[in-house]
PDB file of N, CA and C in Angstrom:
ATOM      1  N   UNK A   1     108.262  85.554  92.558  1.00  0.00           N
ATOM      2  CA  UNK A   1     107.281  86.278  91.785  1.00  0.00           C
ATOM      3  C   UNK A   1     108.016  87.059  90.706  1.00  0.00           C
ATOM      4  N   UNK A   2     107.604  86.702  89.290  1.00  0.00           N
ATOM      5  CA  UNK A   2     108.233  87.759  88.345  1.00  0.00           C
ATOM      6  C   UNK A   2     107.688  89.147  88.102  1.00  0.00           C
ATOM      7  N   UNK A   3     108.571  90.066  87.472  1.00  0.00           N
ATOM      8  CA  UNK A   3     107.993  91.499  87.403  1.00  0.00           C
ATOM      9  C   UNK A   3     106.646  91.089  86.170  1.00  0.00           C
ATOM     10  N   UNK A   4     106.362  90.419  85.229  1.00  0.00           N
ATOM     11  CA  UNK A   4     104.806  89.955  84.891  1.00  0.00           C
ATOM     12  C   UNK A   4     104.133  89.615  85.995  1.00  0.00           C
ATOM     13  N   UNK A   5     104.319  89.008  86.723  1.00  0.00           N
ATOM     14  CA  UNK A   5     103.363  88.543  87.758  1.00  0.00           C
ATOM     15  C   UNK A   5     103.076  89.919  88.813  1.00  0.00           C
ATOM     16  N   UNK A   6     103.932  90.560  88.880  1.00  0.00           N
ATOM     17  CA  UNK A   6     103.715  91.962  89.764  1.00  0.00           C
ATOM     18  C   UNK A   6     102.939  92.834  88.739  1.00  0.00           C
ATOM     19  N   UNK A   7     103.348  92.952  87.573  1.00  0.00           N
ATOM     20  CA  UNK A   7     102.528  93.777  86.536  1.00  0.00           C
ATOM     21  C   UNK A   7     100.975  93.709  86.455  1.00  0.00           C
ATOM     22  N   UNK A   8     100.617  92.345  86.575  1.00  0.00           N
ATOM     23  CA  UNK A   8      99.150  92.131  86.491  1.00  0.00           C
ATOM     24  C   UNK A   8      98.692  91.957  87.967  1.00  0.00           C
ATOM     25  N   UNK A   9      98.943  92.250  88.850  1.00  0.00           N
ATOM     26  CA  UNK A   9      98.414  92.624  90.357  1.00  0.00           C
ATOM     27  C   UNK A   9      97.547  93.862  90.594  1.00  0.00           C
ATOM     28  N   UNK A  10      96.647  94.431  90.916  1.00  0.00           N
ATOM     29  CA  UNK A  10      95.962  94.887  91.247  1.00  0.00           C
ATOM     30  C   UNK A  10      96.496  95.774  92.122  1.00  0.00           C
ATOM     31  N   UNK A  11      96.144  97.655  91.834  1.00  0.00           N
ATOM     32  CA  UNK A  11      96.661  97.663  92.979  1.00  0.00           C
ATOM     33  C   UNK A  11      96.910  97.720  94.551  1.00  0.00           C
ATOM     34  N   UNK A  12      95.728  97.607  94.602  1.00  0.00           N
ATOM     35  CA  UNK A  12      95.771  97.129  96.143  1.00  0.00           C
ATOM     36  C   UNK A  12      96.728  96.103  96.807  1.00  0.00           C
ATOM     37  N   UNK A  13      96.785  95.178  95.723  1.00  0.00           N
ATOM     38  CA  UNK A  13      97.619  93.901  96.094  1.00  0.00           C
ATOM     39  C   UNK A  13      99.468  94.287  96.049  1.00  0.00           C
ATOM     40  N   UNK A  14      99.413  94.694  95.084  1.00  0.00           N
ATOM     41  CA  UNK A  14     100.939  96.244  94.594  1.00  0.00           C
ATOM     42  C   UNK A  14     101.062  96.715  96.038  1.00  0.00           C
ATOM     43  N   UNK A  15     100.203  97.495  96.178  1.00  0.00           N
ATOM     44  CA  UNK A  15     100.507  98.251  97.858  1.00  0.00           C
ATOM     45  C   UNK A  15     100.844  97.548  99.007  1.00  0.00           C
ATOM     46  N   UNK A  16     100.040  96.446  98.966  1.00  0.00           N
ATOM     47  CA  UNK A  16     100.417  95.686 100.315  1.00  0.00           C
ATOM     48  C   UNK A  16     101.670  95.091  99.782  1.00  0.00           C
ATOM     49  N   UNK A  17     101.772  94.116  98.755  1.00  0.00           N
ATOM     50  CA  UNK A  17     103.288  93.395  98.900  1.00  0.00           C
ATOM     51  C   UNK A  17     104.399  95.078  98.842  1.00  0.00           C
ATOM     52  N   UNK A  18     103.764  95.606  98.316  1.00  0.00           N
ATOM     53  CA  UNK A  18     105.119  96.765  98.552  1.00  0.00           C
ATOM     54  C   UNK A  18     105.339  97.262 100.286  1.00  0.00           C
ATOM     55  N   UNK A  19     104.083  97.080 100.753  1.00  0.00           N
ATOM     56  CA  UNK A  19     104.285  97.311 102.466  1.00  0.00           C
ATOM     57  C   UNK A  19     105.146  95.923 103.166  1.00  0.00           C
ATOM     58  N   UNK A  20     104.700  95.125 102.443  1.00  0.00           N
ATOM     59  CA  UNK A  20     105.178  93.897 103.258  1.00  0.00           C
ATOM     60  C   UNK A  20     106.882  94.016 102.939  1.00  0.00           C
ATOM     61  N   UNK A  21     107.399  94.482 101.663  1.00  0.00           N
ATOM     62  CA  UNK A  21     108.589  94.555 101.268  1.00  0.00           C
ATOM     63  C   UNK A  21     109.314  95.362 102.666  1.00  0.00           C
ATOM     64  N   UNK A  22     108.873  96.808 102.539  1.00  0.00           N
ATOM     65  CA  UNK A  22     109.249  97.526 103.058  1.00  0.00           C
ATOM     66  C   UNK A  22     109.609  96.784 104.598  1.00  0.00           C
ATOM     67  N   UNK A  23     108.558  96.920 105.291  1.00  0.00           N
ATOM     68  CA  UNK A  23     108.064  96.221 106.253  1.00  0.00           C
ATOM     69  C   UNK A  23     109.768  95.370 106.772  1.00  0.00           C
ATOM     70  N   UNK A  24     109.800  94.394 105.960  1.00  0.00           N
ATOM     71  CA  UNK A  24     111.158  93.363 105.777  1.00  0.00           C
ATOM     72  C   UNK A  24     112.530  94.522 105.752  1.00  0.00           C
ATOM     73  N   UNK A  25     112.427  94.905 104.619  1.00  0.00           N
ATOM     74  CA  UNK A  25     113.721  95.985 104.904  1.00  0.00           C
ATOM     75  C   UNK A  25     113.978  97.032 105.895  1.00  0.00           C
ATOM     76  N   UNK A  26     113.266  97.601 106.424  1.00  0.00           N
ATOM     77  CA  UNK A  26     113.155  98.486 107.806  1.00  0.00           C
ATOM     78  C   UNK A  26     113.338  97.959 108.931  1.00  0.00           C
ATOM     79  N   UNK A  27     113.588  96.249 109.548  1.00  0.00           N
ATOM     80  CA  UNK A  27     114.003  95.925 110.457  1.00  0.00           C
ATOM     81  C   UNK A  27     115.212  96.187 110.901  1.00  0.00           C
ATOM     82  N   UNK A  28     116.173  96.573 110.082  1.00  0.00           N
ATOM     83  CA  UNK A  28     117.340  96.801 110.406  1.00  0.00           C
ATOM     84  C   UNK A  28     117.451  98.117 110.243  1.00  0.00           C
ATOM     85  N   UNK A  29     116.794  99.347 111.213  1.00  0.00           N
ATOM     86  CA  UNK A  29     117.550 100.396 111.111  1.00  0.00           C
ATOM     87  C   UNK A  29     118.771 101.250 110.880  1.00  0.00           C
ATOM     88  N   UNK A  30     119.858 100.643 111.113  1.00  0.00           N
ATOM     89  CA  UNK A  30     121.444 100.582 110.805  1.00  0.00           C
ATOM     90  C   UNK A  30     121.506 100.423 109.602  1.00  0.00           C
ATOM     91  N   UNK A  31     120.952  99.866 108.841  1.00  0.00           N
ATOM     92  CA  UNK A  31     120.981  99.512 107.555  1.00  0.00           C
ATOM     93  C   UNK A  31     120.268 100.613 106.429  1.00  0.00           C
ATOM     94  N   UNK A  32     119.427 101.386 107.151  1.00  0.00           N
ATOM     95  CA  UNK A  32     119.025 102.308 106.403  1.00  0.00           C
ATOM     96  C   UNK A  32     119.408 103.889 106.351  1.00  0.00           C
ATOM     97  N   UNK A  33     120.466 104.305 106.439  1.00  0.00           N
ATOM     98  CA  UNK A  33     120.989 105.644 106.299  1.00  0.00           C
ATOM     99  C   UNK A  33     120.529 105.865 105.692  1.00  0.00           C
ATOM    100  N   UNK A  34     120.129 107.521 105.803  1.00  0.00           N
ATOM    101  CA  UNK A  34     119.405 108.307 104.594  1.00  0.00           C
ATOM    102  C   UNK A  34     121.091 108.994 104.071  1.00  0.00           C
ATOM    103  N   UNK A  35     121.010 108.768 102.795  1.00  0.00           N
ATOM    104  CA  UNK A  35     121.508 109.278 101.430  1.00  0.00           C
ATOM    105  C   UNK A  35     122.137 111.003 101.864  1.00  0.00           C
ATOM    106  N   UNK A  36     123.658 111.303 101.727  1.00  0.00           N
ATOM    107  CA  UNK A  36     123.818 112.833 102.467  1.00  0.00           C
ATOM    108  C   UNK A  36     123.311 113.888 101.597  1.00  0.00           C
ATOM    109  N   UNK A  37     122.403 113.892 100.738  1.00  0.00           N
ATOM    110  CA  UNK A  37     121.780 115.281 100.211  1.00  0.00           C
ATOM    111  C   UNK A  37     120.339 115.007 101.004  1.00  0.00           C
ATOM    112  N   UNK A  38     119.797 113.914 101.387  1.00  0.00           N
ATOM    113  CA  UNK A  38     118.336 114.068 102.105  1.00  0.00           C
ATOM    114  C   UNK A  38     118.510 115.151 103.694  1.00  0.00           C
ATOM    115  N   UNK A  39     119.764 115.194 103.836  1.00  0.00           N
ATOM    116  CA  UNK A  39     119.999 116.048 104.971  1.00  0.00           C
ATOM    117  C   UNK A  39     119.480 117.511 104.813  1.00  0.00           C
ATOM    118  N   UNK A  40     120.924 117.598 103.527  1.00  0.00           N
ATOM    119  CA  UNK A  40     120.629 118.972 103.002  1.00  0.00           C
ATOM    120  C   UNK A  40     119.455 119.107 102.546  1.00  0.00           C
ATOM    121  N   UNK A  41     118.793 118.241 101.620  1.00  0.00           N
ATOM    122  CA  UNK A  41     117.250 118.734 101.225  1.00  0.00           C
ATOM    123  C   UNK A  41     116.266 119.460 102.654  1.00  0.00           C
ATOM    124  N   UNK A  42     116.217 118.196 103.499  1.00  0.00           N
ATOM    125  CA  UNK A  42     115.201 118.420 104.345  1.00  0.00           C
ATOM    126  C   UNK A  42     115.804 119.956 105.252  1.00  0.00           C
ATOM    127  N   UNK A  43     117.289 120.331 105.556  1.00  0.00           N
ATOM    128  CA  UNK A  43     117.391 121.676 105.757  1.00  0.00           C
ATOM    129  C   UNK A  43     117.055 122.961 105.017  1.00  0.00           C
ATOM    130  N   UNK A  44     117.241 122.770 103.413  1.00  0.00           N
ATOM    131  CA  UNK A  44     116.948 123.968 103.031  1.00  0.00           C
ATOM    132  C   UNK A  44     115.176 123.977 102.496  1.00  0.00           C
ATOM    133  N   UNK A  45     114.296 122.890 102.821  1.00  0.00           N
ATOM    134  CA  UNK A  45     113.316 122.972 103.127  1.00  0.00           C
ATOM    135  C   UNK A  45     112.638 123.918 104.658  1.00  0.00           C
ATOM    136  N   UNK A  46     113.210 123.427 105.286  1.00  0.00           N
ATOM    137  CA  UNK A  46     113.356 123.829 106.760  1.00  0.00           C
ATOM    138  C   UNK A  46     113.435 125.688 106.721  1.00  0.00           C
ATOM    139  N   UNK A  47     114.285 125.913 105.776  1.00  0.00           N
ATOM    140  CA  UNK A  47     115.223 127.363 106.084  1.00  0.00           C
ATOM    141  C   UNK A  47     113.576 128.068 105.001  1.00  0.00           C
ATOM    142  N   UNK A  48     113.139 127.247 103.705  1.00  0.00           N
ATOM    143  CA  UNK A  48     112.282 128.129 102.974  1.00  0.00           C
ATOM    144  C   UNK A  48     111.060 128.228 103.897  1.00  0.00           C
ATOM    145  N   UNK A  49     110.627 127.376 104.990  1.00  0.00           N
ATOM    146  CA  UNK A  49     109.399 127.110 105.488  1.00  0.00           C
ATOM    147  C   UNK A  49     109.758 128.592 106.589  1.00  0.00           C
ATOM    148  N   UNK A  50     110.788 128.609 107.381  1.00  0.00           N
ATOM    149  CA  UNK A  50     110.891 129.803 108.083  1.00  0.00           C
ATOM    150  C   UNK A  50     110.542 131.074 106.766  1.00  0.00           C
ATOM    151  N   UNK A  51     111.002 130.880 105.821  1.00  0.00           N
ATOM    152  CA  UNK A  51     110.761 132.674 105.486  1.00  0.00           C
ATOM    153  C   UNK A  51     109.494 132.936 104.855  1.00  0.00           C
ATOM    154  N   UNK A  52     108.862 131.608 105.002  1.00  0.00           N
ATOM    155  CA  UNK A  52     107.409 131.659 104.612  1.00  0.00           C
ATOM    156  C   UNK A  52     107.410 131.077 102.967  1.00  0.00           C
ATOM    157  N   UNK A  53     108.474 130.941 102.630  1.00  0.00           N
ATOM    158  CA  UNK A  53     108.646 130.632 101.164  1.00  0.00           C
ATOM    159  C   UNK A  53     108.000 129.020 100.416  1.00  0.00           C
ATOM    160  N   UNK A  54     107.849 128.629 101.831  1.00  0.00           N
ATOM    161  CA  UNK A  54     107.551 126.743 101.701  1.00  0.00           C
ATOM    162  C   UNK A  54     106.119 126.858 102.399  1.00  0.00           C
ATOM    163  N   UNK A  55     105.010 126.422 101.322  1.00  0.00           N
ATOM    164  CA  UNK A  55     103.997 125.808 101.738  1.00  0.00           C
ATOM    165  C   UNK A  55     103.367 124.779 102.772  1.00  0.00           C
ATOM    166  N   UNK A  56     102.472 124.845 103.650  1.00  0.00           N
ATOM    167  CA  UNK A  56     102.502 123.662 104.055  1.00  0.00           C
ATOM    168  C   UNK A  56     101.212 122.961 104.044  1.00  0.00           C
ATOM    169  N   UNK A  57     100.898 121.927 102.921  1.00  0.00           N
ATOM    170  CA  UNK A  57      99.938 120.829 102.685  1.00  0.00           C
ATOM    171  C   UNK A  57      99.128 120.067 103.963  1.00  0.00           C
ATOM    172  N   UNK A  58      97.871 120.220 103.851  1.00  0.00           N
ATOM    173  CA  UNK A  58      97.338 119.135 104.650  1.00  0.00           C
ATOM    174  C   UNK A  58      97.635 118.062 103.929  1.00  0.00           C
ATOM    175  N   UNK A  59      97.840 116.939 105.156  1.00  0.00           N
ATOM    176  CA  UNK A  59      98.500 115.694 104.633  1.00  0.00           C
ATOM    177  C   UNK A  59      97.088 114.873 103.483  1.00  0.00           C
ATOM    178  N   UNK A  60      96.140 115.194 104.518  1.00  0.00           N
ATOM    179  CA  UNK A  60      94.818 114.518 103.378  1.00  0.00           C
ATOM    180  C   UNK A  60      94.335 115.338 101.660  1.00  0.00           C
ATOM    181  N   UNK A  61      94.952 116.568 101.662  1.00  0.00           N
ATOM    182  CA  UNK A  61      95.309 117.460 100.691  1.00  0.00           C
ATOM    183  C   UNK A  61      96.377 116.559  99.491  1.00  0.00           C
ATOM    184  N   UNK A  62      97.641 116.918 100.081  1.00  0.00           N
ATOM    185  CA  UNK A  62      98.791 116.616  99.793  1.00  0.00           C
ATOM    186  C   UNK A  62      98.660 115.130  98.870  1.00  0.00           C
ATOM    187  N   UNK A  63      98.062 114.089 100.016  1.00  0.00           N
ATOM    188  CA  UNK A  63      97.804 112.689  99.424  1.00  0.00           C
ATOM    189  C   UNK A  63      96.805 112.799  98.061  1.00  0.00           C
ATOM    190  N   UNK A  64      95.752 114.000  98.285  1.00  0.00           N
ATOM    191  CA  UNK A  64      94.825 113.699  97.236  1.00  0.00           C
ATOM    192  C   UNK A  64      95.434 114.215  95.747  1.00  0.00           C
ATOM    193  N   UNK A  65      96.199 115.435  95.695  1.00  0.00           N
ATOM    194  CA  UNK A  65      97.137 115.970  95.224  1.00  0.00           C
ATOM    195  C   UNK A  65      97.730 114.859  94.344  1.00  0.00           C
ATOM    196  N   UNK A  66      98.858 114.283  94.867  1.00  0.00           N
ATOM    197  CA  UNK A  66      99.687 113.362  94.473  1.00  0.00           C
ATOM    198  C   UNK A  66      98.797 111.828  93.924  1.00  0.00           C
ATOM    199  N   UNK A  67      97.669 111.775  94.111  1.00  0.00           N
ATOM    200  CA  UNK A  67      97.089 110.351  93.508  1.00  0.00           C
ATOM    201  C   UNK A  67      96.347 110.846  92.440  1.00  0.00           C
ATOM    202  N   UNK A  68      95.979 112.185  92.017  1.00  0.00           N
ATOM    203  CA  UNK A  68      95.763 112.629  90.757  1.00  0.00           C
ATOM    204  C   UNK A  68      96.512 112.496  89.707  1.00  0.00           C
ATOM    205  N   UNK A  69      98.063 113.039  90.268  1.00  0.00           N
ATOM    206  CA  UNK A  69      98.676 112.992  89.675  1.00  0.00           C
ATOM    207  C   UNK A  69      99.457 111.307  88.905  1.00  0.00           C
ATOM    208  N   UNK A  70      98.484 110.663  89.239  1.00  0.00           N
ATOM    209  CA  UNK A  70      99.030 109.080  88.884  1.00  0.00           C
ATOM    210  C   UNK A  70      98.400 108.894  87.454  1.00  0.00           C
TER     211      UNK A  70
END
């Protein structure tokens, strides 16, 4: 499939082959290390959420949030 042929997909159809992608690459857990600043990110997230400094989104919020923003 070329990136034209992904371009004119719909996106519903976008979402699923992007699940199905995923889907394929996630069999091999070993294979997917997270990156060493996602550590640190997700800690000093962690440290702002204790001092109250970090918000926390309902996920059905959060999602609606972020698809506006598309």
């Amino acid at each position: 499939m070329s990136a034209l042929e992904i371009q004119q997909l719909p996106r519903r159809e976008k979402l699923k082959l992007m699940e199905m992608l995923w889907a394929d690459l996630s069999r091999d857990e070993a294979e997917l290390a997270s990156p060493g600043w996602h550590a640190d990110a997700l800690r000093e997230t962690a440290e702002r959420r204790a001092r109250g400094e970090e918000p926390v989104l309902d996920w059905e919020l959060a999602k609606a949030k972020l698809r506006a923003n598309q």
